[in-house]
N, C-alpha and C. Protein backbone atom coordinates (compact mmCIF):
# COMPACT_ATOMS: atom_id res chain seq x y z
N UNK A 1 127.15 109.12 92.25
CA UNK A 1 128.06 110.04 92.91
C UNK A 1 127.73 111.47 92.49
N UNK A 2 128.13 112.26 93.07
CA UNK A 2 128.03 114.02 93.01
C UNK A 2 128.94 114.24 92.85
N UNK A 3 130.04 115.17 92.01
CA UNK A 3 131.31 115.49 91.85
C UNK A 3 130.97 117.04 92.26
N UNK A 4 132.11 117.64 92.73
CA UNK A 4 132.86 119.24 92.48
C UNK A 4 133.32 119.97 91.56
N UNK A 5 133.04 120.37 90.88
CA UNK A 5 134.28 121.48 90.17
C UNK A 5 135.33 121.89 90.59
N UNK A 6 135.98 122.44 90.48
CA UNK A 6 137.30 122.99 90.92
C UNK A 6 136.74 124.55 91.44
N UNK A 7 136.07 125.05 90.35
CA UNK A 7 135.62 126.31 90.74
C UNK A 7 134.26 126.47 92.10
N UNK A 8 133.84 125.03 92.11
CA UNK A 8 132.18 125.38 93.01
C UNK A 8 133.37 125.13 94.41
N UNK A 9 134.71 124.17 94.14
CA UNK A 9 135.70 123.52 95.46
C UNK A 9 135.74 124.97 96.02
N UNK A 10 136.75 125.88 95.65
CA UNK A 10 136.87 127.23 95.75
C UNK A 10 135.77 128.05 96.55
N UNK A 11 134.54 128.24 96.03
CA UNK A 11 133.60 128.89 96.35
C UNK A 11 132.98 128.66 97.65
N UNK A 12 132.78 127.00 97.69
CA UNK A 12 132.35 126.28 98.71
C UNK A 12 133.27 126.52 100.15
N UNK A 13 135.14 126.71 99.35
CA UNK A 13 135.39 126.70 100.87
C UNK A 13 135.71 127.87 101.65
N UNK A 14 135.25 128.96 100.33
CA UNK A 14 135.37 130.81 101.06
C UNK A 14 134.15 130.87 101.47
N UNK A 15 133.02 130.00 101.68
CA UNK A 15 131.73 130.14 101.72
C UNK A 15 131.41 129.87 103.16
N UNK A 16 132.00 128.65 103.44
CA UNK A 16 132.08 127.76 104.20
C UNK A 16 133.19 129.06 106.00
N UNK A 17 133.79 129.43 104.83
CA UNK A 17 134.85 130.19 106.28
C UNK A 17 134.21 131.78 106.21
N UNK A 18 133.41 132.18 105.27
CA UNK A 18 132.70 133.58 105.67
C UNK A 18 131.84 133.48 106.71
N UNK A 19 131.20 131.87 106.20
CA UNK A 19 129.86 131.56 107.18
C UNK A 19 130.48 131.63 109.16
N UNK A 20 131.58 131.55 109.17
CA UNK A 20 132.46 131.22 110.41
C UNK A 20 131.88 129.59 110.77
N UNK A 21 131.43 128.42 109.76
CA UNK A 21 130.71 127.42 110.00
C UNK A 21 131.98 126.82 111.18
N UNK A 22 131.05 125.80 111.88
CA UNK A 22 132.03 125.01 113.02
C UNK A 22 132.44 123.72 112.00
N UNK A 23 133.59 123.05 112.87
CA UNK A 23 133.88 121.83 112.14
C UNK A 23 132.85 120.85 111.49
N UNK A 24 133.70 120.42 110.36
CA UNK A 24 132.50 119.19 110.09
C UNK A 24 131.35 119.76 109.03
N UNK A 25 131.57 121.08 108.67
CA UNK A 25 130.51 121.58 108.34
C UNK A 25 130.50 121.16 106.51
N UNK A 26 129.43 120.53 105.75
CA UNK A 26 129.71 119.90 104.54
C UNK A 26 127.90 120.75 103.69
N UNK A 27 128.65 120.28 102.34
CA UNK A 27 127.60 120.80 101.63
C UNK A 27 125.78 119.81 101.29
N UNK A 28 125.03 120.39 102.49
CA UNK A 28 123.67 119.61 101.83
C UNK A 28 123.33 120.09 100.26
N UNK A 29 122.82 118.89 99.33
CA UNK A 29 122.15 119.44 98.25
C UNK A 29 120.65 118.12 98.01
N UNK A 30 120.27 118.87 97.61
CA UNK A 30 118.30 118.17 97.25
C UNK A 30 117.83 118.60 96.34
N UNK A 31 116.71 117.95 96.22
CA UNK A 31 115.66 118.13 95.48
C UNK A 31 113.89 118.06 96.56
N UNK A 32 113.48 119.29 95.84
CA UNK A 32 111.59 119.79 96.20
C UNK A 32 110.86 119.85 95.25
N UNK A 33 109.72 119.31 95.44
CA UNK A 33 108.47 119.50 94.30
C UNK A 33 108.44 121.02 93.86
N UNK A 34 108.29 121.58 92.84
CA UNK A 34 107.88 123.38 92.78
C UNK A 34 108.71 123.54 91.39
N UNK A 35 108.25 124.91 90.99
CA UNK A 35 109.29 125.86 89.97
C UNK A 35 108.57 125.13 88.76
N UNK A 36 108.73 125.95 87.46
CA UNK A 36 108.40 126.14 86.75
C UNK A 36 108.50 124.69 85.89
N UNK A 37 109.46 123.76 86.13
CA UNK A 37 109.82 122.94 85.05
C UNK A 37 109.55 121.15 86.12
N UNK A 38 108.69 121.38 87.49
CA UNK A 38 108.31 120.04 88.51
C UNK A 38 109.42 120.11 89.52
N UNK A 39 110.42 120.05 89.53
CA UNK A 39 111.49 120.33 91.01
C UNK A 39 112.46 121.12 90.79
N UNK A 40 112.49 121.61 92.37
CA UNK A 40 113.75 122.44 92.11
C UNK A 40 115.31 122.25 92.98
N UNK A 41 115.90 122.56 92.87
CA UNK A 41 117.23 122.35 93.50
C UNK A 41 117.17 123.01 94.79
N UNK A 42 117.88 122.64 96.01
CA UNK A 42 118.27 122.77 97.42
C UNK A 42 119.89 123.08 97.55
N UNK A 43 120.35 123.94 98.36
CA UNK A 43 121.13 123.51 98.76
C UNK A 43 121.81 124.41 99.70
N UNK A 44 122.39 123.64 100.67
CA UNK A 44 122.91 124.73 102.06
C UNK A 44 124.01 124.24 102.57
N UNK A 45 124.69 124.87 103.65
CA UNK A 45 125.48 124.36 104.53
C UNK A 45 125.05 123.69 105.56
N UNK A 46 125.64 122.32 106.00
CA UNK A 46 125.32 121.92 107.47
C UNK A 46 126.54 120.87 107.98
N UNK A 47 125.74 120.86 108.88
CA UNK A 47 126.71 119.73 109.80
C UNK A 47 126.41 118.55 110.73
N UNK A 48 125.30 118.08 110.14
CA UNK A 48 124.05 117.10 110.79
C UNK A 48 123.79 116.07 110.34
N UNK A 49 124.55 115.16 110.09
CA UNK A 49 124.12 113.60 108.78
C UNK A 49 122.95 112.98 109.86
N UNK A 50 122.09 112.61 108.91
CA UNK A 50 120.88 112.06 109.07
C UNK A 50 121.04 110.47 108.67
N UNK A 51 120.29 109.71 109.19
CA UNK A 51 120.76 108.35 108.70
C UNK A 51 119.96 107.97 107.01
N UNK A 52 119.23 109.09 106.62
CA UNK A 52 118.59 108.76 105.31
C UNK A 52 119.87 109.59 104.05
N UNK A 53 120.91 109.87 104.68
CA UNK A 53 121.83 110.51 103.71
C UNK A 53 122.71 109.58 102.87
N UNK A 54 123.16 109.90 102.14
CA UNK A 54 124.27 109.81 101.05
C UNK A 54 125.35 110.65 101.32
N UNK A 55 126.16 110.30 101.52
CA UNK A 55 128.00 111.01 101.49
C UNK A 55 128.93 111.28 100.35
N UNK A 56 128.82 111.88 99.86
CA UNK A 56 130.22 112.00 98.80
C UNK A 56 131.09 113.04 99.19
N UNK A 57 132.39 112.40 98.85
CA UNK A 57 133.38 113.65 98.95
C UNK A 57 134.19 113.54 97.58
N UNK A 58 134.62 115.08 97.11
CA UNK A 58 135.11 115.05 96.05
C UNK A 58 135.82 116.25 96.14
N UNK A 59 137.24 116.51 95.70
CA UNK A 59 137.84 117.19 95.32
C UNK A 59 138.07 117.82 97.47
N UNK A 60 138.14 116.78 98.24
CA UNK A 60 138.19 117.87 100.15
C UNK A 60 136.95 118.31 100.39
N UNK A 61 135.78 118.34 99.18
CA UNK A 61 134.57 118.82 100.12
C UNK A 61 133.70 117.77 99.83
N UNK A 62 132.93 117.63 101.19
CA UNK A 62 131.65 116.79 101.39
C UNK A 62 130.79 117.37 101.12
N UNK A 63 129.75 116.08 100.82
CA UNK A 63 128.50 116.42 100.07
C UNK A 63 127.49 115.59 100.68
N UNK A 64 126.39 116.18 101.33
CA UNK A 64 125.23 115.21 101.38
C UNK A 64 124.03 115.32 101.30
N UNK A 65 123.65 114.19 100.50
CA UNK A 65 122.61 114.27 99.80
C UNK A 65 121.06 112.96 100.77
N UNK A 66 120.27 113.64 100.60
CA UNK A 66 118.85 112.29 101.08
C UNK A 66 118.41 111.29 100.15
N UNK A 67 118.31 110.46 100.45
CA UNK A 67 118.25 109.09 99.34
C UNK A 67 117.11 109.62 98.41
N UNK A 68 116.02 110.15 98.65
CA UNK A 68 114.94 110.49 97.84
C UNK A 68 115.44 111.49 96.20
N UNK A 69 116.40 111.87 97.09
CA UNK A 69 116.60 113.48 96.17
C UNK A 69 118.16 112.52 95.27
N UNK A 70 118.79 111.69 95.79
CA UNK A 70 119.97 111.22 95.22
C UNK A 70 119.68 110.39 93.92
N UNK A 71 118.36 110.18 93.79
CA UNK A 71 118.03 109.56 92.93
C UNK A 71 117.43 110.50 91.52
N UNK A 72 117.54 111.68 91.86
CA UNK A 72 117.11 112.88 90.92
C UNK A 72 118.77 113.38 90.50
N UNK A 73 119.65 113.09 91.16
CA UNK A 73 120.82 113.79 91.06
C UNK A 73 122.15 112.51 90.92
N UNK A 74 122.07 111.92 90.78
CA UNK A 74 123.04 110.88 90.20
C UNK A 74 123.46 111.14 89.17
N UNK A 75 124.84 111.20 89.68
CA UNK A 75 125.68 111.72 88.38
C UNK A 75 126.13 112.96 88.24
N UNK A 76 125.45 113.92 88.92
CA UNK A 76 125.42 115.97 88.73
C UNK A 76 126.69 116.26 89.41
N UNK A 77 126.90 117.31 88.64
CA UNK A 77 128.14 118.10 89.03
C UNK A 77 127.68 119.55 89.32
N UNK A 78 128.18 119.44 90.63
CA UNK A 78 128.26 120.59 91.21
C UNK A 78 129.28 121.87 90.68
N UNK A 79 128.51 123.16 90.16
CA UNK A 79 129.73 123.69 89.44
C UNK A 79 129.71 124.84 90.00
N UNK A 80 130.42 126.37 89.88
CA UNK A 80 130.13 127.78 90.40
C UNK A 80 129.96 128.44 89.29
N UNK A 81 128.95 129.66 88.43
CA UNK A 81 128.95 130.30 87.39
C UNK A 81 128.76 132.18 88.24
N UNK A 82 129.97 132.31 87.66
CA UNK A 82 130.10 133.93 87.93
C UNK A 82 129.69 134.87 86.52
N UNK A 83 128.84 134.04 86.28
CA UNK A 83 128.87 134.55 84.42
C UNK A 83 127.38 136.17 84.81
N UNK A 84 127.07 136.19 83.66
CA UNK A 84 126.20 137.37 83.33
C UNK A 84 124.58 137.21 83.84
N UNK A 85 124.76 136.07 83.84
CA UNK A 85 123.40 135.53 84.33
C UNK A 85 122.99 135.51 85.79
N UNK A 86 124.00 135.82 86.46
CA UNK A 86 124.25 136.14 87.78
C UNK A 86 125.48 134.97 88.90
N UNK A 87 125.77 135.36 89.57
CA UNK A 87 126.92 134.10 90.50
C UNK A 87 125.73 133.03 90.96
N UNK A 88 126.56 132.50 91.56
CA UNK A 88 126.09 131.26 92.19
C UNK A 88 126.00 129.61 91.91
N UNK A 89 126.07 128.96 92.59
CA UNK A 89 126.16 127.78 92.29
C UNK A 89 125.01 126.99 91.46
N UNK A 90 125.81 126.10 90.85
CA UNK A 90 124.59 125.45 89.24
C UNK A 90 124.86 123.93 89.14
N UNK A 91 123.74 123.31 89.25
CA UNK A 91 124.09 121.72 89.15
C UNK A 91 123.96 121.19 87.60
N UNK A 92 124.98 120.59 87.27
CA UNK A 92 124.84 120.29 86.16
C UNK A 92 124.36 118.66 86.10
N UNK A 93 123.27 118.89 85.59
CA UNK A 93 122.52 117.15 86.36
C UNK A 93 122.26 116.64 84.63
N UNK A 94 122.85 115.57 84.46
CA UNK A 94 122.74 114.66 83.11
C UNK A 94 121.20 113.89 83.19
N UNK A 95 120.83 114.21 84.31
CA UNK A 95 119.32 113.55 84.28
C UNK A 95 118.03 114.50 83.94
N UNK A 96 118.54 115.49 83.94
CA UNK A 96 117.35 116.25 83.68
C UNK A 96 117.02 116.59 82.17
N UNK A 97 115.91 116.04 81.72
CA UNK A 97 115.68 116.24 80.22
C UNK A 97 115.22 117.67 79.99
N UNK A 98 114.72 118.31 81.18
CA UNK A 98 114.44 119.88 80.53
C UNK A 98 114.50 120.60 81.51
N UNK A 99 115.07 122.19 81.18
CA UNK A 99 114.93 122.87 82.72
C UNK A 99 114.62 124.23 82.19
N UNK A 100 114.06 124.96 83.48
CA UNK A 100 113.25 126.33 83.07
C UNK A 100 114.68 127.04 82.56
N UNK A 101 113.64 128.35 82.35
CA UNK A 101 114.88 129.49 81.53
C UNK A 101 115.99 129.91 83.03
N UNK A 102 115.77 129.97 84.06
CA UNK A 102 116.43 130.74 85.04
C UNK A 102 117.38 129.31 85.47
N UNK A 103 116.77 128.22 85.31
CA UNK A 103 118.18 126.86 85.39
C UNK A 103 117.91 126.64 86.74
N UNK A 104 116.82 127.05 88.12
CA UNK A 104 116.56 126.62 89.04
C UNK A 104 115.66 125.87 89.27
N UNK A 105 114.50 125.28 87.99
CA UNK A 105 114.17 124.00 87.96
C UNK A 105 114.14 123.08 86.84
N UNK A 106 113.96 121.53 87.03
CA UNK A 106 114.29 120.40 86.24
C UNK A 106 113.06 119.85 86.37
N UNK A 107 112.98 118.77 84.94
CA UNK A 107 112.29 117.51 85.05
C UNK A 107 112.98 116.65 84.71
N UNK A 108 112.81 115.47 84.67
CA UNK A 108 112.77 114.25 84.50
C UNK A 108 112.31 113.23 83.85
């Protein structure tokens, strides 16, 4: 499963209504080969389930993920950091044994 934060819930759904997104519209997240530490994190708005997806909903917002990439991210929590390091959303993934200094890529 993929969980929410309370704070990424928030972010996601002023995000979601700046975008003026149409109904239905849920959070994609993945994984790509690249970045400093072998993959890096994905993630966007859409509104298109593919039949290779994964569904979670947590906390009112949906989440979907591609079976390839769900298997890099089992378990991660989706969080929001407004800290010093800059905003934006941060997966906190219990699978990743190491990640670069900027926290936008993982290994495994």
């Amino acid at each position: 499963m993929i969980t929410v934060s309370e704070n990424a819930k928030q972010h996601a759904l002023s995000l979601i209504k700046e975008e003026n997104s149409p109904e239905g519209t849920f959070i994609r997240v993945g994984v790509d080969g690249g970045g400093c530490s072998g993959l890096t994190y994905k993630l966007a708005l859409d509104n298109v389930i593919t039949e290779s997806d994964q569904i979670f909903e947590d906390k009112g917002i949906k989440i979907a993920v591609d079976k390839k990439s769900f298997l890099y991210l089992i378990g991660t929590e989706l969080d929001y950091s407004g800290g010093i390091n800059g905003k934006g959303f941060v997966f906190v993934n219990p699978n990743a044994s190491r990640t670069c200094g900027c926290g936008e890529s993982f290994a495994v």
